[in-house]
N, C-alpha and C. Protein backbone atom coordinates (compact mmCIF):
# COMPACT_ATOMS: atom_id res chain seq x y z
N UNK A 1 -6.69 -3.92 -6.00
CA UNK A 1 -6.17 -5.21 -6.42
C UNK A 1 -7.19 -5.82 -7.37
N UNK A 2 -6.98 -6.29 -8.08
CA UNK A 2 -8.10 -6.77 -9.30
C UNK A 2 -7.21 -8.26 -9.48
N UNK A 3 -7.65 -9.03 -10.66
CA UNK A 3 -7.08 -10.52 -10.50
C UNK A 3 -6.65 -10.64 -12.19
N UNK A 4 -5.56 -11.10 -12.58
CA UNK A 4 -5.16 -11.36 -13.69
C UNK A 4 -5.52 -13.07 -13.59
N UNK A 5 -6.08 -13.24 -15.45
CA UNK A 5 -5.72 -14.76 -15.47
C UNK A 5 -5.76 -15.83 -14.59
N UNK A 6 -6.45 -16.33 -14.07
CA UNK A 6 -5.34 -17.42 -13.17
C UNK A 6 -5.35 -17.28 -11.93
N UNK A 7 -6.40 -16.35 -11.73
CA UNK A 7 -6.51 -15.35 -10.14
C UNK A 7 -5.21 -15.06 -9.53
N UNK A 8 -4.04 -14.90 -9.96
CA UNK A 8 -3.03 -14.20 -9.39
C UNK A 8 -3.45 -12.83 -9.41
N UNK A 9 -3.48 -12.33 -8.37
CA UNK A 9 -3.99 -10.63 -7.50
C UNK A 9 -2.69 -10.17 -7.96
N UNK A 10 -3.51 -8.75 -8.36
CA UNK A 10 -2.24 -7.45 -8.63
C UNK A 10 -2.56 -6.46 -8.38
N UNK A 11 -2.28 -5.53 -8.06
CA UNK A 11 -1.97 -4.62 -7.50
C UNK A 11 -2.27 -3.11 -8.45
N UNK A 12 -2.90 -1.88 -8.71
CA UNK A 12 -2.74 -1.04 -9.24
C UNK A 12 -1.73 -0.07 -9.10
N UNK A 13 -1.48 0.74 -9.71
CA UNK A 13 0.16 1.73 -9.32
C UNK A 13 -0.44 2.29 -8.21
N UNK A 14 -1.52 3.22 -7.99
CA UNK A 14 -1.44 3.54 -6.59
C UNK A 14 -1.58 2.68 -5.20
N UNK A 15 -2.15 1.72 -5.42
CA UNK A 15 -2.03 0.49 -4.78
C UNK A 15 -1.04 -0.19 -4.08
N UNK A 16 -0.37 -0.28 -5.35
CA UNK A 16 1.82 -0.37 -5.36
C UNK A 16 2.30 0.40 -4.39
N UNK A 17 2.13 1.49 -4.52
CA UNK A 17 3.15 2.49 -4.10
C UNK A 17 2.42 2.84 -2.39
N UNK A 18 1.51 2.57 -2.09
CA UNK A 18 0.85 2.70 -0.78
C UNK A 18 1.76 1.73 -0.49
N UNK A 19 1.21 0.39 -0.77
CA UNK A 19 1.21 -1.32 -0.15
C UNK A 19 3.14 -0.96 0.05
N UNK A 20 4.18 -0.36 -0.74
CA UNK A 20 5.05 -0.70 -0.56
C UNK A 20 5.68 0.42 0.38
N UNK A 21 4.96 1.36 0.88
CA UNK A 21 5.42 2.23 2.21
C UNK A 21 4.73 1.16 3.90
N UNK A 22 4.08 0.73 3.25
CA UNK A 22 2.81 0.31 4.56
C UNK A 22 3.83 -1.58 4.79
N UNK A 23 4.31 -1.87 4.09
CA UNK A 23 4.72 -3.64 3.82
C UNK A 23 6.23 -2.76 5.07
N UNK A 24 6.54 -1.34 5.33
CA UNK A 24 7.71 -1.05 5.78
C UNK A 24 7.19 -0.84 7.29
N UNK A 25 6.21 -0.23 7.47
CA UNK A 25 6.18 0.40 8.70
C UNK A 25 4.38 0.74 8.65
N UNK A 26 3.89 1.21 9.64
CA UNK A 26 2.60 1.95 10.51
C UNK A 26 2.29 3.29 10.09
N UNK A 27 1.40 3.41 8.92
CA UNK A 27 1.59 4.91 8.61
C UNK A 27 -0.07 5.71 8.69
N UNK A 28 -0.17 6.70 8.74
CA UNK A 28 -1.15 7.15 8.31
C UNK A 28 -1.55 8.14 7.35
N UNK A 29 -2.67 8.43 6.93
CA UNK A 29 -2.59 8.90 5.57
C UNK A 29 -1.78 9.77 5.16
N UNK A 30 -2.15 11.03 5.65
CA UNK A 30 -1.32 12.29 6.06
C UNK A 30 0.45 11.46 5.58
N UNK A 31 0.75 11.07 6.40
CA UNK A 31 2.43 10.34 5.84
C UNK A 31 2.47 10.12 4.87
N UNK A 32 1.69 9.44 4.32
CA UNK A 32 1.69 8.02 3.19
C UNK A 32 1.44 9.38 1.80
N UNK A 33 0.82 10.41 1.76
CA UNK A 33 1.11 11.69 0.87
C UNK A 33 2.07 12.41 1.04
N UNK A 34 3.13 12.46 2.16
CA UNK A 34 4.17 13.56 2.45
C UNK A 34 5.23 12.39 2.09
N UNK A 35 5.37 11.14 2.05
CA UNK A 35 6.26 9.95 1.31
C UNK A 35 6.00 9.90 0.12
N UNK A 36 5.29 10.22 -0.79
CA UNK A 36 4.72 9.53 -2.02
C UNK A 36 5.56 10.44 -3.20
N UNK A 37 5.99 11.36 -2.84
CA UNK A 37 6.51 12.46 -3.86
C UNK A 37 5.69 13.03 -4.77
N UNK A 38 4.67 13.44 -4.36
CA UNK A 38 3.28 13.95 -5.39
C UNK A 38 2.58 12.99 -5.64
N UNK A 39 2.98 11.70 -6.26
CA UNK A 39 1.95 10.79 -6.74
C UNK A 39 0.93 10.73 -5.84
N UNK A 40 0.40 10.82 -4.53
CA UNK A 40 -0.47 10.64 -3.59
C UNK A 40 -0.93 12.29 -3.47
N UNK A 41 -2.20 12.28 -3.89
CA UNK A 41 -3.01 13.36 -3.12
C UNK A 41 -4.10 13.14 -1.91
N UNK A 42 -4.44 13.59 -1.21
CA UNK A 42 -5.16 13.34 0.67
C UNK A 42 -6.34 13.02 0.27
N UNK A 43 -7.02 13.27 -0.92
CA UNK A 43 -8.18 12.65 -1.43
C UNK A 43 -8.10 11.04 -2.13
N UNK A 44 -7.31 11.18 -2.77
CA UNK A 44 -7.12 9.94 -3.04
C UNK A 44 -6.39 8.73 -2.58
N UNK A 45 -5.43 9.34 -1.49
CA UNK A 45 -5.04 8.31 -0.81
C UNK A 45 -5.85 7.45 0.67
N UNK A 46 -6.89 8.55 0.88
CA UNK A 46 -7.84 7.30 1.83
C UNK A 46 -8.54 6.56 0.59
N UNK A 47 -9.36 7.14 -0.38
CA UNK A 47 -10.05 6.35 -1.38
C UNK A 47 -9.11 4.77 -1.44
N UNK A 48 -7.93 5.23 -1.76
CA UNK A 48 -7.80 4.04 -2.23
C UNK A 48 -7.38 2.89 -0.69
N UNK A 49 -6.88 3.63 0.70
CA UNK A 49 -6.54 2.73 1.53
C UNK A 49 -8.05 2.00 1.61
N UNK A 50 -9.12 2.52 1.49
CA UNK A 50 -10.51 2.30 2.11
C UNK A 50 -10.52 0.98 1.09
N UNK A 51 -10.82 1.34 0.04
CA UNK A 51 -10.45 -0.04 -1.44
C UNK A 51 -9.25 -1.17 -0.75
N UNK A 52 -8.34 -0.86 -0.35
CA UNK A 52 -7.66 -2.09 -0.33
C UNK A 52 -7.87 -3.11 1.25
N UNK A 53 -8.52 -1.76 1.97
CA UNK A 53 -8.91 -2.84 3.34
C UNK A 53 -10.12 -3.70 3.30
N UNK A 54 -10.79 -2.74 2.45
CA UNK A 54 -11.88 -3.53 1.25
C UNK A 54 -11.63 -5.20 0.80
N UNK A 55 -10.51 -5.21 0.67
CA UNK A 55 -9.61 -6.37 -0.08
C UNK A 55 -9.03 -7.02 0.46
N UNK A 56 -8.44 -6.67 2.25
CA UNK A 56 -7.70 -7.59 3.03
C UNK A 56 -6.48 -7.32 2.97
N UNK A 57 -6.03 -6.36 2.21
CA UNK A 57 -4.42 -5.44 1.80
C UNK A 57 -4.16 -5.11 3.10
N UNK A 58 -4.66 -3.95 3.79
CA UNK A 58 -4.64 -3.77 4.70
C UNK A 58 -5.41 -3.18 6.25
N UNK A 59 -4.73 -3.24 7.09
CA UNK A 59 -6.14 -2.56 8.48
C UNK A 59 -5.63 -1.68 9.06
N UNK A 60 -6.63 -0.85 9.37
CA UNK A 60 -6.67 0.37 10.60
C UNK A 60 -6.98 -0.01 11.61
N UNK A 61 -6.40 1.23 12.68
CA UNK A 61 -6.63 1.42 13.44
C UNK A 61 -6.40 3.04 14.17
N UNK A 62 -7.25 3.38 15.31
CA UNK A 62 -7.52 4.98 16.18
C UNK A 62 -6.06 4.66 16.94
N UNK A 63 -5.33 5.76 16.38
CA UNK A 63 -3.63 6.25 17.04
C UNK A 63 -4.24 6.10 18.72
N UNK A 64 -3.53 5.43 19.64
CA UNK A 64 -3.56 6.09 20.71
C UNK A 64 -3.34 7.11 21.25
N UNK A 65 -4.43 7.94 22.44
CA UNK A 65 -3.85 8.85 22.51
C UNK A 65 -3.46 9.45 24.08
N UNK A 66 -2.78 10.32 23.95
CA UNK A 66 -2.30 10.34 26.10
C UNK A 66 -3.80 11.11 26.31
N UNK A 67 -3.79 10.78 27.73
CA UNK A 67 -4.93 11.40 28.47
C UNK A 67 -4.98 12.80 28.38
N UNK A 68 -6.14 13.19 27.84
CA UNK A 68 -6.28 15.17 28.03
C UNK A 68 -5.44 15.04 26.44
N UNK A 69 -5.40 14.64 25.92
CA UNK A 69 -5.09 14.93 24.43
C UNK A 69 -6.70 15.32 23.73
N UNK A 70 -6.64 16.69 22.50
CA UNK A 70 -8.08 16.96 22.51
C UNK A 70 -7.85 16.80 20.47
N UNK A 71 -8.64 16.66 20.16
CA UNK A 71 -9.05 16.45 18.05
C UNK A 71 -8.97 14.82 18.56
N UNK A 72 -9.64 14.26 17.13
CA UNK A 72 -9.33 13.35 16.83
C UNK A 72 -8.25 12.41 16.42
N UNK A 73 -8.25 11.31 16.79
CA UNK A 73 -7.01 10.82 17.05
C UNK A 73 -6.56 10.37 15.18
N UNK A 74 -5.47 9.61 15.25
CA UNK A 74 -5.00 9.96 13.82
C UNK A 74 -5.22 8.21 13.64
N UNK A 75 -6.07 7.87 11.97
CA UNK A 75 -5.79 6.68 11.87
C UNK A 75 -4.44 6.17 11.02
N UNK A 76 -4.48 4.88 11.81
CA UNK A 76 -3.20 4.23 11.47
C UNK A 76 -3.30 2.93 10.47
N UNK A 77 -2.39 2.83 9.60
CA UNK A 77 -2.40 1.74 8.35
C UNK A 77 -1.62 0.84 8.18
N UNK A 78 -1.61 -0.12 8.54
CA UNK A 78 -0.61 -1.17 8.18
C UNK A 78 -0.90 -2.30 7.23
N UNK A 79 0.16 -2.84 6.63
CA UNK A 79 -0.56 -4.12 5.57
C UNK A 79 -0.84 -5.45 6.14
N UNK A 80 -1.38 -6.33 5.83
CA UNK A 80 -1.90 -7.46 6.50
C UNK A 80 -0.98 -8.43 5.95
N UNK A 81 -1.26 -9.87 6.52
CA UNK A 81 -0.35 -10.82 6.18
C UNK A 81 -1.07 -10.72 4.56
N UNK A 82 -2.29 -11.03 4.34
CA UNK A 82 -2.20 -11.06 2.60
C UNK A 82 -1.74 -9.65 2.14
N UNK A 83 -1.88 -8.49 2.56
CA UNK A 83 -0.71 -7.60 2.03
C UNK A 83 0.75 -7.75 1.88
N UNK A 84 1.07 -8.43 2.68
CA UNK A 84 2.46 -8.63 2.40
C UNK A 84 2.79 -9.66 1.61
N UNK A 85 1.80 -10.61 1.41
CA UNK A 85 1.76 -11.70 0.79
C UNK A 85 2.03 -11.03 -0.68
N UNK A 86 1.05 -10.34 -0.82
CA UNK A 86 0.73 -10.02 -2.25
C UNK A 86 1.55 -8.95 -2.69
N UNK A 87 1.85 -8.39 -2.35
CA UNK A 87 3.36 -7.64 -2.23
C UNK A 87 4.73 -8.20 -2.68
N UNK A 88 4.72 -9.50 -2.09
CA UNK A 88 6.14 -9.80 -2.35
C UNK A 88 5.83 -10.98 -3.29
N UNK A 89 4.53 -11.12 -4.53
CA UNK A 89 4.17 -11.91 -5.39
C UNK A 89 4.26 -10.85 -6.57
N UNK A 90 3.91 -9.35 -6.33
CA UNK A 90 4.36 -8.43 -6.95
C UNK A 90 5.97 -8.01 -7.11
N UNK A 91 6.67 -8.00 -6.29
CA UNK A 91 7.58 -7.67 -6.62
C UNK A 91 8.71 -9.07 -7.63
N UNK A 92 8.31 -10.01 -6.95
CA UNK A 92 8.94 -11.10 -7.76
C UNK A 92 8.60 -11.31 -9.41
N UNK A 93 7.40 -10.67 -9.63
CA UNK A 93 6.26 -10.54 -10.90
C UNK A 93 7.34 -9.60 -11.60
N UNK A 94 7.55 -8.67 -11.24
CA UNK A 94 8.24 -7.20 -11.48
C UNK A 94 9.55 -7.88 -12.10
N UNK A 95 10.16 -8.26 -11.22
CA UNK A 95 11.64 -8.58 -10.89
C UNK A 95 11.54 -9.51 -12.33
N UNK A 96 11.30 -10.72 -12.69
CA UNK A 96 10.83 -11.71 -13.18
C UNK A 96 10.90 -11.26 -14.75
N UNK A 97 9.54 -10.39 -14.84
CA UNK A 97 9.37 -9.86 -16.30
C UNK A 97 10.81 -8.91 -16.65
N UNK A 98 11.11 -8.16 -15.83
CA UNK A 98 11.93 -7.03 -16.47
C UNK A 98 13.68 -8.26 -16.55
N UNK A 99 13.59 -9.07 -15.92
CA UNK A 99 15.03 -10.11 -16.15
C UNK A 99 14.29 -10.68 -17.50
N UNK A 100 13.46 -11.06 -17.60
CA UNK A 100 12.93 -11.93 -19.27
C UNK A 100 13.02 -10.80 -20.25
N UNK A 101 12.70 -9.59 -19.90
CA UNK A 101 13.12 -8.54 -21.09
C UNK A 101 13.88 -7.55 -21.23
N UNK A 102 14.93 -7.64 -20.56
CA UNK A 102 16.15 -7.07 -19.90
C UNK A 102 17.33 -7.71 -21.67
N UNK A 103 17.76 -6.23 -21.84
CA UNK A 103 18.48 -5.88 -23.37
C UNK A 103 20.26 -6.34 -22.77
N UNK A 104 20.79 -6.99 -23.19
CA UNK A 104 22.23 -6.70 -22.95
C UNK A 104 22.29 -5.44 -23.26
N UNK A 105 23.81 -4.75 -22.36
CA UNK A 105 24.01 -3.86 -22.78
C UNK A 105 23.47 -2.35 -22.79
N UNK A 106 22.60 -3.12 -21.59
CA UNK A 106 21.23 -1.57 -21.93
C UNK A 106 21.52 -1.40 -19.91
């Protein structure tokens, strides 16, 4: 998230496309690359969750796990209230510009 102008927070495309699987549901990384349709690779998608919890986007947490379960447990990602905040300041942003430059006819 970086700040345009005016400190309205935005969002980078991979940023986007995390924040708008995570604004749905509890995911963890592993998911959040098998949802992404390629755009997400397993390297770069903790980089960037680590950056946005960095930011208050969003928090983890250690999957629970049943007793006598053995590896490490799986972390879990969800967006925060300013994730969702900023999320749905993005999408209205989105929505907004493309109606102001939206062609009849097209």
């Amino acid at each position: 998230m970086s700040k345009r102008q005016g400190g309205i927070p935005t969002l980078s495309r991979k940023e986007a496309l995390v924040m708008e699987m995570l604004v749905q549901r509890e995911l963890c990384g592993a998911e959040l690359v098998a949802h992404s349709d390629g755009e997400l690779g397993r390297g770069t998608v903790y980089v960037t969750l680590s950056r946005m919890e960095d930011k208050g986007l969003v928090e983890s947490r250690d999957e629970e796990r049943a007793p006598g379960a053995i590896g490490l447990p799986r972390r879990l990602y969800k967006a925060t209230g300013l994730g969702h905040r900023v999320w749905a300041a993005t999408l209205a942003a989105s929505t907004a510009f493309h109606a102001a430059f939206a062609v009849e006819g097209r």
